[in-house]
N, C-alpha and C. Protein backbone atom coordinates (compact mmCIF):
# COMPACT_ATOMS: atom_id res chain seq x y z
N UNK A 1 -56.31 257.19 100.64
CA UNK A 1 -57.46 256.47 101.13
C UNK A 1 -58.68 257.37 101.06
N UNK A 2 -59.68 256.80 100.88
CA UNK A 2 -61.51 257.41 100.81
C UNK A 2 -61.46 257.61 102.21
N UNK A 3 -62.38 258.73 102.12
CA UNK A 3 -63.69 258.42 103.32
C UNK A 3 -64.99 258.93 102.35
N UNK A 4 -66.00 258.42 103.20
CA UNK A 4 -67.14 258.35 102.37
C UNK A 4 -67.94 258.47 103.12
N UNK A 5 -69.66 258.60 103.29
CA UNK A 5 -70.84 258.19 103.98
C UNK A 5 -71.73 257.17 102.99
N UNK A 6 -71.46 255.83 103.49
CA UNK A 6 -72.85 255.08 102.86
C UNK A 6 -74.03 255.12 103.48
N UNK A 7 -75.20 255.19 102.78
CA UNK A 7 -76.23 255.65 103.53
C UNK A 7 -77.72 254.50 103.21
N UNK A 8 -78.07 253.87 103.96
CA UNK A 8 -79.17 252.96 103.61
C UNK A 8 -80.03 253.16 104.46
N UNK A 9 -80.47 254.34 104.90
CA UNK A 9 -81.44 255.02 105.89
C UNK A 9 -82.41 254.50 105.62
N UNK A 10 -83.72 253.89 106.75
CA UNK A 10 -85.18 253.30 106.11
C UNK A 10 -85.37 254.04 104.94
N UNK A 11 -85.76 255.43 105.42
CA UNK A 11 -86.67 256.08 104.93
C UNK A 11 -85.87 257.63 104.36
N UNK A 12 -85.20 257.99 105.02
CA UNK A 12 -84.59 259.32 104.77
C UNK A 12 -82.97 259.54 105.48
N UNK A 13 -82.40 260.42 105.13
CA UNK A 13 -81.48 260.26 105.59
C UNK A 13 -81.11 262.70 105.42
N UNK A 14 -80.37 263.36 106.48
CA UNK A 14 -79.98 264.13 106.37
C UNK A 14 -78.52 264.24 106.95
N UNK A 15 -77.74 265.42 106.36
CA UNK A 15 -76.50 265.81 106.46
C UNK A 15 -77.03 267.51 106.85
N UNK A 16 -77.14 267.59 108.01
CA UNK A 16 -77.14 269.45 108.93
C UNK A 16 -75.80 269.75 108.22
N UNK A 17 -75.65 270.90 107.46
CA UNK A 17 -75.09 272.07 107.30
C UNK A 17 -73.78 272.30 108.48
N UNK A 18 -72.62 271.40 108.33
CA UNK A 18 -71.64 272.08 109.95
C UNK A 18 -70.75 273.54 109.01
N UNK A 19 -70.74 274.67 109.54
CA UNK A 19 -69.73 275.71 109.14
C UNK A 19 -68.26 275.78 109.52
N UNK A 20 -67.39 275.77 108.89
CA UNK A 20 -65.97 275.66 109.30
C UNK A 20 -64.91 276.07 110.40
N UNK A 21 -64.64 275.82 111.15
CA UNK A 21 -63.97 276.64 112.38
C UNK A 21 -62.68 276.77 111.66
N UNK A 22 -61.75 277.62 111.91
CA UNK A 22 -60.51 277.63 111.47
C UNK A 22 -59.81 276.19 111.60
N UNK A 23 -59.25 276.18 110.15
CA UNK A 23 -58.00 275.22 109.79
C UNK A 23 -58.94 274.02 109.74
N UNK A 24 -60.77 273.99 109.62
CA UNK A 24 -61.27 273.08 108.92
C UNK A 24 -62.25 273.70 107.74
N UNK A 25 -62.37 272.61 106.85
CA UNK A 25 -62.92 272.74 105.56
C UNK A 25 -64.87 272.11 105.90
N UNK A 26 -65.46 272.98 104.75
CA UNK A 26 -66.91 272.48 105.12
C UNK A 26 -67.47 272.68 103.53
N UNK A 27 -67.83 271.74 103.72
CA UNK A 27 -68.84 272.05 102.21
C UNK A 27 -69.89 273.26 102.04
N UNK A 28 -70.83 273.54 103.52
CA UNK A 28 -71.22 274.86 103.28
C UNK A 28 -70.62 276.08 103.73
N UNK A 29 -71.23 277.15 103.07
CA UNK A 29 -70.26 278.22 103.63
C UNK A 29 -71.63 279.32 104.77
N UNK A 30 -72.62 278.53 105.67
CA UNK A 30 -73.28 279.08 106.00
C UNK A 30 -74.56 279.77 105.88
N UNK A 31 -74.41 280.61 104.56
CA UNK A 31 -75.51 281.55 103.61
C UNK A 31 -76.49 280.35 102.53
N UNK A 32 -75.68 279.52 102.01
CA UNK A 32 -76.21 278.71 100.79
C UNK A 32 -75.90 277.38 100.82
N UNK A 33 -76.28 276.53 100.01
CA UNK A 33 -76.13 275.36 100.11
C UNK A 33 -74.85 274.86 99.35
N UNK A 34 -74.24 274.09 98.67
CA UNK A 34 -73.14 274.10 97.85
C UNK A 34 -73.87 273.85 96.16
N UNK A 35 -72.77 273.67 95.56
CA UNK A 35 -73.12 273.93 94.01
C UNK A 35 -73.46 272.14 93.40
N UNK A 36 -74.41 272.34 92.10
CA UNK A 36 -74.73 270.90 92.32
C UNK A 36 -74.26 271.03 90.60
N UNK A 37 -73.54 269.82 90.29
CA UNK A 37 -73.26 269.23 88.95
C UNK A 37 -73.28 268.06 88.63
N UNK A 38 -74.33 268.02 87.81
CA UNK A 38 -74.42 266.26 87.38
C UNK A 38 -73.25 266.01 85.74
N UNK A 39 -73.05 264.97 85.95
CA UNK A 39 -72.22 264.49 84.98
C UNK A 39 -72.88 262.84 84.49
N UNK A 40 -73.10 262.37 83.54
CA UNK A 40 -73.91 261.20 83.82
C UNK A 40 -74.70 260.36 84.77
N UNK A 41 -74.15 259.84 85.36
CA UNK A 41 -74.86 259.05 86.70
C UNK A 41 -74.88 259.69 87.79
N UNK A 42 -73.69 260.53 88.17
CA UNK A 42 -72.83 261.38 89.10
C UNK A 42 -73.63 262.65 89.34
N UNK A 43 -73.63 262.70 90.42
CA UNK A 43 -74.36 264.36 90.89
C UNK A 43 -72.81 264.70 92.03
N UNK A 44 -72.34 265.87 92.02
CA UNK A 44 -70.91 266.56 92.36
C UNK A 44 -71.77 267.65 93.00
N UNK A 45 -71.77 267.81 94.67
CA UNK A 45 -71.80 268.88 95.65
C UNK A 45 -70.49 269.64 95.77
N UNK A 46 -70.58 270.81 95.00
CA UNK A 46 -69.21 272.07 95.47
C UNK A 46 -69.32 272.71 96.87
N UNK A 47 -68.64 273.44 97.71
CA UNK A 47 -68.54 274.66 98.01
C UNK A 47 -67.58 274.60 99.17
N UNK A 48 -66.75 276.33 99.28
CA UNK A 48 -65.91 276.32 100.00
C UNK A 48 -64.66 275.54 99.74
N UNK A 49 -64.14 275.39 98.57
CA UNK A 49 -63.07 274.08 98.21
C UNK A 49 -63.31 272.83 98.28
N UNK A 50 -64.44 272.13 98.67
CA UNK A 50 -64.52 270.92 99.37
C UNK A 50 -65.96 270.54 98.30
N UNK A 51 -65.51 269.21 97.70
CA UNK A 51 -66.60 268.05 97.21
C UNK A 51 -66.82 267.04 97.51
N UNK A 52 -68.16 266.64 97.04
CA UNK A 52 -68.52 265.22 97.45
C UNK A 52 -69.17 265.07 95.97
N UNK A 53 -69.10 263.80 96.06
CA UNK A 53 -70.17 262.96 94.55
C UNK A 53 -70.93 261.70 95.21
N UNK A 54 -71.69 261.75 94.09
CA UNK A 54 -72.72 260.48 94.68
C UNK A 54 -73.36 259.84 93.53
N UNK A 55 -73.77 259.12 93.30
CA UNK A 55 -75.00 258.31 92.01
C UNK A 55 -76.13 257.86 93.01
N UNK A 56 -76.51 258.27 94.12
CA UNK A 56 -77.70 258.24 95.08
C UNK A 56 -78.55 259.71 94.81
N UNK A 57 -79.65 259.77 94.95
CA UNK A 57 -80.82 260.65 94.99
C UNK A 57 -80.49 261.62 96.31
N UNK A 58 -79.56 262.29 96.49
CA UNK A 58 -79.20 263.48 97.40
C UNK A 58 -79.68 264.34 96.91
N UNK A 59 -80.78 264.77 97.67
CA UNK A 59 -81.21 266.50 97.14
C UNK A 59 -80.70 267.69 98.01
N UNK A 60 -80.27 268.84 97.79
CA UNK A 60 -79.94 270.04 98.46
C UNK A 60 -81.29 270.85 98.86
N UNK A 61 -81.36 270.54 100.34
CA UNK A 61 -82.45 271.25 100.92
C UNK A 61 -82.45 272.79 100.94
N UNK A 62 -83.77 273.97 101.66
CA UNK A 62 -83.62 275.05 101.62
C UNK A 62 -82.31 275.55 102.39
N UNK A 63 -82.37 274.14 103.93
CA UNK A 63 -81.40 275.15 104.55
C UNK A 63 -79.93 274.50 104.48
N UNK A 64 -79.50 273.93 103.51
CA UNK A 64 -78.29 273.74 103.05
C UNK A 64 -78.28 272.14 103.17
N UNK A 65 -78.92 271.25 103.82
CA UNK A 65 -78.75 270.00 104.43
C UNK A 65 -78.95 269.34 103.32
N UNK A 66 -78.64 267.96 103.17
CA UNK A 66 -78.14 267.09 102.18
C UNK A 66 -79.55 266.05 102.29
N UNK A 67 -80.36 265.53 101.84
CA UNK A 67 -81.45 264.83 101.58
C UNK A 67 -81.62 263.24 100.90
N UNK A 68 -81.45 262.27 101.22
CA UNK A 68 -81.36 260.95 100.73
C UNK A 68 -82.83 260.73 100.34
N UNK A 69 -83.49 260.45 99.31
CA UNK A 69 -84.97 260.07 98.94
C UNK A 69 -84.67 258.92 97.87
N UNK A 70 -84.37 257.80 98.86
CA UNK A 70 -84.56 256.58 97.81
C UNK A 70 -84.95 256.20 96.56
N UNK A 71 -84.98 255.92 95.45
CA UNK A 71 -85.72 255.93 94.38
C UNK A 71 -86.66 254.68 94.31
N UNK A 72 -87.16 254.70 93.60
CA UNK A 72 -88.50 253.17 93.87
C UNK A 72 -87.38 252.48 93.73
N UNK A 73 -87.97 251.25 94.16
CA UNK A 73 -87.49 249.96 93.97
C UNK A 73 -86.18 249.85 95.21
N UNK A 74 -85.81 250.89 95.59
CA UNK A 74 -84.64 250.84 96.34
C UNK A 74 -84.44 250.60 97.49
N UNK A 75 -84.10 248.99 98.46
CA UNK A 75 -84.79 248.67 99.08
C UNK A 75 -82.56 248.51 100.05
N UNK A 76 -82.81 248.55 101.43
CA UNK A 76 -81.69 247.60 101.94
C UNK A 76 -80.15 247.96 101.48
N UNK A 77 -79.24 246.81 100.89
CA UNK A 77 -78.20 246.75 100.79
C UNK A 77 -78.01 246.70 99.33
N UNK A 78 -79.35 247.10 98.59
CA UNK A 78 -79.33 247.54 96.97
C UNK A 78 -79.01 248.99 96.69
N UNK A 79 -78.69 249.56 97.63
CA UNK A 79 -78.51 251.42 97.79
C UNK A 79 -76.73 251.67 97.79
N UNK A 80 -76.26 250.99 96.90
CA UNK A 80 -74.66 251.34 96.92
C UNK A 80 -74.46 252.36 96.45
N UNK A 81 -75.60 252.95 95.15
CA UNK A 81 -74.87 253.54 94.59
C UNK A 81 -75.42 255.29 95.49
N UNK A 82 -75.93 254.97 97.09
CA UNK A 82 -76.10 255.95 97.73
C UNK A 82 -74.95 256.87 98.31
N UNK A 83 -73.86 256.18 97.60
CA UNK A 83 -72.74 256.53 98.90
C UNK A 83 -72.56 258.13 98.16
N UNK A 84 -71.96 258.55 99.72
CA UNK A 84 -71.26 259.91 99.04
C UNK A 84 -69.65 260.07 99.22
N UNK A 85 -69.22 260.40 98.44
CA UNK A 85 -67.79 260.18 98.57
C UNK A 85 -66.96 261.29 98.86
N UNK A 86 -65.97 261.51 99.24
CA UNK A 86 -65.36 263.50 99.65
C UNK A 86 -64.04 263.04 98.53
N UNK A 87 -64.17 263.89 97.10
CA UNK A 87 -63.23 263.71 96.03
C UNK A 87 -61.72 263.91 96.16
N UNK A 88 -61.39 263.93 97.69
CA UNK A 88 -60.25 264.38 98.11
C UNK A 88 -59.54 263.38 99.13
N UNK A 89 -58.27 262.65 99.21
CA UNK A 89 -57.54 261.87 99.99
C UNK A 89 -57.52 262.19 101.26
N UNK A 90 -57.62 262.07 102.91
CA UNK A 90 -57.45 262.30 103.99
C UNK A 90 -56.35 261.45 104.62
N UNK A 91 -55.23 261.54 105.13
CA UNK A 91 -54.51 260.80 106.39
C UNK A 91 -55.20 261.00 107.57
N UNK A 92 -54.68 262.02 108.10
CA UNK A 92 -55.33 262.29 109.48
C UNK A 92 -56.24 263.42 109.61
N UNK A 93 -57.45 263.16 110.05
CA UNK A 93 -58.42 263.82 110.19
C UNK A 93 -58.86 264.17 111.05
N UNK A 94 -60.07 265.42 111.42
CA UNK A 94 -61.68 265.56 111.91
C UNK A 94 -62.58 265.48 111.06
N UNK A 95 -63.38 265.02 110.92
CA UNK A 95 -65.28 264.78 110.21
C UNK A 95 -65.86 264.43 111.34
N UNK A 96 -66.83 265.71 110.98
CA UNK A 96 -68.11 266.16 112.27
C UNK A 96 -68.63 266.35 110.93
N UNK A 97 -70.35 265.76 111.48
CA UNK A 97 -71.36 266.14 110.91
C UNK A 97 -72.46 265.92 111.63
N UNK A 98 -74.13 266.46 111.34
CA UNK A 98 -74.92 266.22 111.86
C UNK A 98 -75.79 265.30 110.72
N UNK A 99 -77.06 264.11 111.70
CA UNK A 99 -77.61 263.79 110.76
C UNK A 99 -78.82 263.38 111.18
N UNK A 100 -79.59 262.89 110.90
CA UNK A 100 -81.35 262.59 111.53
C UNK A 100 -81.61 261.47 110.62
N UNK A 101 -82.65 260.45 111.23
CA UNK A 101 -82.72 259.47 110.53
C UNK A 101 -84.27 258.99 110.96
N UNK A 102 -85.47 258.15 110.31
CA UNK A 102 -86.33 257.71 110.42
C UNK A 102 -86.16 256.30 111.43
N UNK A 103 -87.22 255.90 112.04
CA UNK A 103 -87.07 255.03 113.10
C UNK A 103 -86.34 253.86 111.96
N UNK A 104 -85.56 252.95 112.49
CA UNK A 104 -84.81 251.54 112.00
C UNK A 104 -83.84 252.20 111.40
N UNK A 105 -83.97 253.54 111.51
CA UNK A 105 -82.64 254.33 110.17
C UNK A 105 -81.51 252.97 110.31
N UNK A 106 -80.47 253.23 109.32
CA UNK A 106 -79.56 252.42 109.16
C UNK A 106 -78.59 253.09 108.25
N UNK A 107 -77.11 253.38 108.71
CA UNK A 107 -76.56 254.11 107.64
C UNK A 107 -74.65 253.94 108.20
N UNK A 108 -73.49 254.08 107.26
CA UNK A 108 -72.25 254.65 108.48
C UNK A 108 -71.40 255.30 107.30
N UNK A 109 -70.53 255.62 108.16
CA UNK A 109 -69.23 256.13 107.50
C UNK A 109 -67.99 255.45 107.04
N UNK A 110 -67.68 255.04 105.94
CA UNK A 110 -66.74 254.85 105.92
C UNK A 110 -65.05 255.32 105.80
N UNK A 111 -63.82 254.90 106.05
CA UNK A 111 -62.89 255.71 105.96
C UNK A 111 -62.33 254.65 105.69
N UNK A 112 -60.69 255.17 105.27
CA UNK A 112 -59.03 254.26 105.09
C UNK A 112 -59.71 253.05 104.25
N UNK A 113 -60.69 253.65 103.00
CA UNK A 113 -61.03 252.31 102.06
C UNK A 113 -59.92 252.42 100.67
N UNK A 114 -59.02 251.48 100.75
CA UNK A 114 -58.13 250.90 100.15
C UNK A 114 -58.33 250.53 98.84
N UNK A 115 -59.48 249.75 98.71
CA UNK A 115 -59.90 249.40 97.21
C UNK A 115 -61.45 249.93 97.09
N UNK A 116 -61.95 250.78 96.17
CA UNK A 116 -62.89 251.82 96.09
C UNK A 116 -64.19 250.38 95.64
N UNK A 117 -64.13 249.62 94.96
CA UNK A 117 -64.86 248.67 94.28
C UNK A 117 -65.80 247.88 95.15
N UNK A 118 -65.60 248.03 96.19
CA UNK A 118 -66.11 247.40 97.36
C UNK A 118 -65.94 248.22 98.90
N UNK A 119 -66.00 248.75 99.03
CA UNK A 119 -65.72 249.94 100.61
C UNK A 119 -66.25 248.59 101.45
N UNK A 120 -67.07 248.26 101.61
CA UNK A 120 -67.63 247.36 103.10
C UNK A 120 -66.57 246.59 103.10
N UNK A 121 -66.19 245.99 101.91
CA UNK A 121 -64.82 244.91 102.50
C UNK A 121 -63.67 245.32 103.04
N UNK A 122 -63.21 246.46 102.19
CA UNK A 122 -62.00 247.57 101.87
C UNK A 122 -61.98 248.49 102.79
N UNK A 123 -62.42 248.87 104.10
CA UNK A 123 -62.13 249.69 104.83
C UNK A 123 -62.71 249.59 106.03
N UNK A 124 -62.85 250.63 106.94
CA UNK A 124 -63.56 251.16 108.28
C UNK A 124 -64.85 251.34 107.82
N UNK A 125 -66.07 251.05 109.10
CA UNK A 125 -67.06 251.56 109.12
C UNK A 125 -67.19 252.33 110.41
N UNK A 126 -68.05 253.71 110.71
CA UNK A 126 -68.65 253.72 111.82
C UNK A 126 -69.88 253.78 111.72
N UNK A 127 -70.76 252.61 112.47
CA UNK A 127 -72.19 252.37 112.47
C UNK A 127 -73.00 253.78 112.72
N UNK A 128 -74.12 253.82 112.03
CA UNK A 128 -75.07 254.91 112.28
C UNK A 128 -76.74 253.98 112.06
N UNK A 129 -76.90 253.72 113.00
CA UNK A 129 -77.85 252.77 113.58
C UNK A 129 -78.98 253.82 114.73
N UNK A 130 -80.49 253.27 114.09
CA UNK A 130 -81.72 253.70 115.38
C UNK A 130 -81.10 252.81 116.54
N UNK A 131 -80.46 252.79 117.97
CA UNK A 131 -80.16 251.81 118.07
C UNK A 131 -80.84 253.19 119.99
N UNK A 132 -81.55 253.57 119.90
CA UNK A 132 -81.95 254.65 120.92
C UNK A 132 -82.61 253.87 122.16
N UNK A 133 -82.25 254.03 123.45
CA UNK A 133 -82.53 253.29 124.49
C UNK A 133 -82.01 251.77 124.38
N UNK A 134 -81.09 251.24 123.36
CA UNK A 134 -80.86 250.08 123.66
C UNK A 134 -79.27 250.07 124.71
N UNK A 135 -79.82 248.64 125.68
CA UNK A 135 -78.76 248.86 126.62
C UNK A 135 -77.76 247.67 126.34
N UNK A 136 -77.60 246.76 125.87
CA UNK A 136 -76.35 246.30 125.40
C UNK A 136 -75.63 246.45 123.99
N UNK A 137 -74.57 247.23 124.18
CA UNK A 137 -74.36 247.56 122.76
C UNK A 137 -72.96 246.73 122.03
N UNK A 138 -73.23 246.71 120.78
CA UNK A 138 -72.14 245.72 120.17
C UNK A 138 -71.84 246.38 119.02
N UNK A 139 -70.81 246.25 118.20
CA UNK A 139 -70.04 246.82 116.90
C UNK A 139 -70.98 247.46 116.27
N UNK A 140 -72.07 246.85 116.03
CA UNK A 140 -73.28 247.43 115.00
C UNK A 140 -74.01 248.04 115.43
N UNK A 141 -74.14 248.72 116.54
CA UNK A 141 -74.44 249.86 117.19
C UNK A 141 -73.68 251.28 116.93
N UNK A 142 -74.75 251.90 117.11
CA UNK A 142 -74.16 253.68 116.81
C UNK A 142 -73.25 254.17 117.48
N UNK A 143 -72.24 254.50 116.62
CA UNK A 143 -71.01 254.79 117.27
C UNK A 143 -69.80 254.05 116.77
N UNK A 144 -70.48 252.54 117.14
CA UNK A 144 -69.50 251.46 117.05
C UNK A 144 -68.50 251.36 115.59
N UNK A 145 -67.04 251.40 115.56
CA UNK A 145 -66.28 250.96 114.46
C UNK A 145 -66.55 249.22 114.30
N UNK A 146 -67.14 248.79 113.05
CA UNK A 146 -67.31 247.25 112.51
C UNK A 146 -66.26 246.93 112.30
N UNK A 147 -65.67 245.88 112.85
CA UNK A 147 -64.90 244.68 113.27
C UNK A 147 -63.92 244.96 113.99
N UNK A 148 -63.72 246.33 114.78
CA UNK A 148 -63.23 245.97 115.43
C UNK A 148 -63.57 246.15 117.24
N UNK A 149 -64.62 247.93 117.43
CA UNK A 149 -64.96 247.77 118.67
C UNK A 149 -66.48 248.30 118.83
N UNK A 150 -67.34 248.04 119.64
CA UNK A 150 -68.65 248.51 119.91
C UNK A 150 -68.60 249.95 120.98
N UNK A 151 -69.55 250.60 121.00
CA UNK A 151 -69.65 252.07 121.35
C UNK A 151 -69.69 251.55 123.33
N UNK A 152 -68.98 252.70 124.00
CA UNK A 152 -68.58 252.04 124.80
C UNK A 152 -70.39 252.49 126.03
N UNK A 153 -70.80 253.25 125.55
CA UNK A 153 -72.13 254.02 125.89
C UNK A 153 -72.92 254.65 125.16
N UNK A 154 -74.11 254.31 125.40
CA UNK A 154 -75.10 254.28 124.15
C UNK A 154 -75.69 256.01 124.57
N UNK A 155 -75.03 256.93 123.13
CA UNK A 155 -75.00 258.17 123.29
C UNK A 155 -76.32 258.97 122.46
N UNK A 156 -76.97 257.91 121.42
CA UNK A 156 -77.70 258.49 120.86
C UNK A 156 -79.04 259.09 121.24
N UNK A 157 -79.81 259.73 119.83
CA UNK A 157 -80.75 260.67 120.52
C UNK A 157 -81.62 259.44 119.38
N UNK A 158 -83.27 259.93 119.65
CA UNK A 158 -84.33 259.40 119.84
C UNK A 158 -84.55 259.33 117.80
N UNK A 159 -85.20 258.17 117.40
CA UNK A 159 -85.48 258.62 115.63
C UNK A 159 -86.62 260.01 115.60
N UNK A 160 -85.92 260.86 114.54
CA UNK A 160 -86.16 261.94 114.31
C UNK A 160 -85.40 263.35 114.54
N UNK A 161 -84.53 262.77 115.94
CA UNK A 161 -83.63 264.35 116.42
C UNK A 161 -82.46 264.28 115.30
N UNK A 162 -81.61 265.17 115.80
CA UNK A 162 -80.20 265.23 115.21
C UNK A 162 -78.84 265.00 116.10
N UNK A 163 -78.21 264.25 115.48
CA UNK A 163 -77.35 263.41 116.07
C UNK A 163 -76.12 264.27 115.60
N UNK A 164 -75.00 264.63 116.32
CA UNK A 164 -73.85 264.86 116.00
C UNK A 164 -72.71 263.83 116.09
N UNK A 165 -71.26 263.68 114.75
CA UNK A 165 -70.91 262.86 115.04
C UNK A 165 -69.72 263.39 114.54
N UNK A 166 -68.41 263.00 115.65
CA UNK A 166 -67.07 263.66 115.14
C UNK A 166 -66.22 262.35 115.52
N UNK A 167 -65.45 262.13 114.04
CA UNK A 167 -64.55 260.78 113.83
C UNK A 167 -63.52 261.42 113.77
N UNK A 168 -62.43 261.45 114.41
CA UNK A 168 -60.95 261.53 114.21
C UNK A 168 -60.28 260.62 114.26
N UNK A 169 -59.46 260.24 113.39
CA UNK A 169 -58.26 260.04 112.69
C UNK A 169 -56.94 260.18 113.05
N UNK A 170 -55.77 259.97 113.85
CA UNK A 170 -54.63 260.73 114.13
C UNK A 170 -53.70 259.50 114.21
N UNK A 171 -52.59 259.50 113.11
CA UNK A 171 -51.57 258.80 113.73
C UNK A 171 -52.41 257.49 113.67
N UNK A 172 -53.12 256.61 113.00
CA UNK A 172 -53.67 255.16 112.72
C UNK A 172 -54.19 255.03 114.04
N UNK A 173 -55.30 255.80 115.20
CA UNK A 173 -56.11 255.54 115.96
C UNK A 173 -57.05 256.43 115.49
N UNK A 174 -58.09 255.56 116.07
CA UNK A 174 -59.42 256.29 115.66
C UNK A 174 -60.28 256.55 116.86
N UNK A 175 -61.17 257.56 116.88
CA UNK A 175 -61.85 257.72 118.01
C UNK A 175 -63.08 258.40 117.70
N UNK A 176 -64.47 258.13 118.48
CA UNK A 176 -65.56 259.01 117.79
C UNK A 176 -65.90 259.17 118.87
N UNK A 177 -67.20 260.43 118.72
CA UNK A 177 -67.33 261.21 119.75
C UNK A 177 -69.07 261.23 119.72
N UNK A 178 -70.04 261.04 120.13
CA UNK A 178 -71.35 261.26 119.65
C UNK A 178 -72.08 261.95 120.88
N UNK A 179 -72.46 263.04 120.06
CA UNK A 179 -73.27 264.15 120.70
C UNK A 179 -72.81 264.35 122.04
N UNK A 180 -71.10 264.65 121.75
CA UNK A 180 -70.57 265.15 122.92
C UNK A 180 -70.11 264.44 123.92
N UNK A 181 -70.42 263.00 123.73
CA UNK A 181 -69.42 262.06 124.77
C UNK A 181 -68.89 260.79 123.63
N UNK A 182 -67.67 260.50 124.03
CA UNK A 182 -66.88 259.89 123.65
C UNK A 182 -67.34 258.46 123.88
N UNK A 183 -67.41 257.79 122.88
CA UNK A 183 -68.33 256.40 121.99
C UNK A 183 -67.05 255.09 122.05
């Protein structure tokens, strides 16, 4: 099964640099950013053993962070080919990352996608939604896994900060954690 990040951020979208604690893998190794290879459509982030690919406009910032800059015309739910994908199978997992988003940001994660041709149909989402000071929250709220539960407390930070977000995986339950309290 995939996991992936689709990303349809208004305006921008970042991935903070997390460094590896023992017995986890990170794309950066701290000092630099990872290695970039395009192959036709495909742009391939190396480092530390660990890749991702994308056919979205991801640029590698100074301080290692991952950069979404829409291309014209690229509006909504026309940004598929934003996703980033990790070129490697997961069962049971941790994925922590940090990310910042422009006000209305709009973006999630997907995982356990079954048929690659379609991920929104084919798997898990966890919402990554501006969804800051709102007090009733539902599936499509930040945090929230789509279709099946909404975030149980609205944990996020304000458009512009950085949001931390750790999805585990164990044994076919899932659980996320945002910026330190459990979602």
């Amino acid at each position: 099964m995939k996991l992936f990040i689709f990303s349809s951020i208004t305006l921008f979208s970042f991935v903070l640099p997390s460094f590896a604690e023992d017995g986890f893998a990170s794309i950066f190794n701290g000092k630099e950013g990872p290695k970039v290879k395009k192959e036709g459509t495909w742009t391939t982030f190396t480092g530390n053993g660990m890749s991702v690919k994308t056919e979205g406009n991801w640029q590698v910032q100074k301080d290692g962070s991952l950069f979404l800059d829409p291309r014209p015309g690229e509006k909504g739910w026309t940004r598929y080919g934003s996703y980033l994908w990790l070129t490697e199978n997961y069962e049971d997992f941790v994925f922590e990352f940090e990310y910042q988003h422009g006000k209305g940001g709009n973006s999630g994660l997907y995982f356990r996608i079954y048929d690659e041709s379609d991920a929104t149909k084919h798997g898990f989402e966890v919402q990554i939604l501006d969804c800051y000071g709102k007090k009733k929250l539902g599936q499509h709220d930040l945090g929230g896994v789509i279709q099946t539960a909404g975030p149980l407390t609205n944990a996020s930070k304000p458009a512009g900060e950085w949001n931390r977000i750790q999805l585990t995986m164990k044994e076919g339950k899932v659980s996320v954690v945002l910026n330190g309290k459990k979602v």
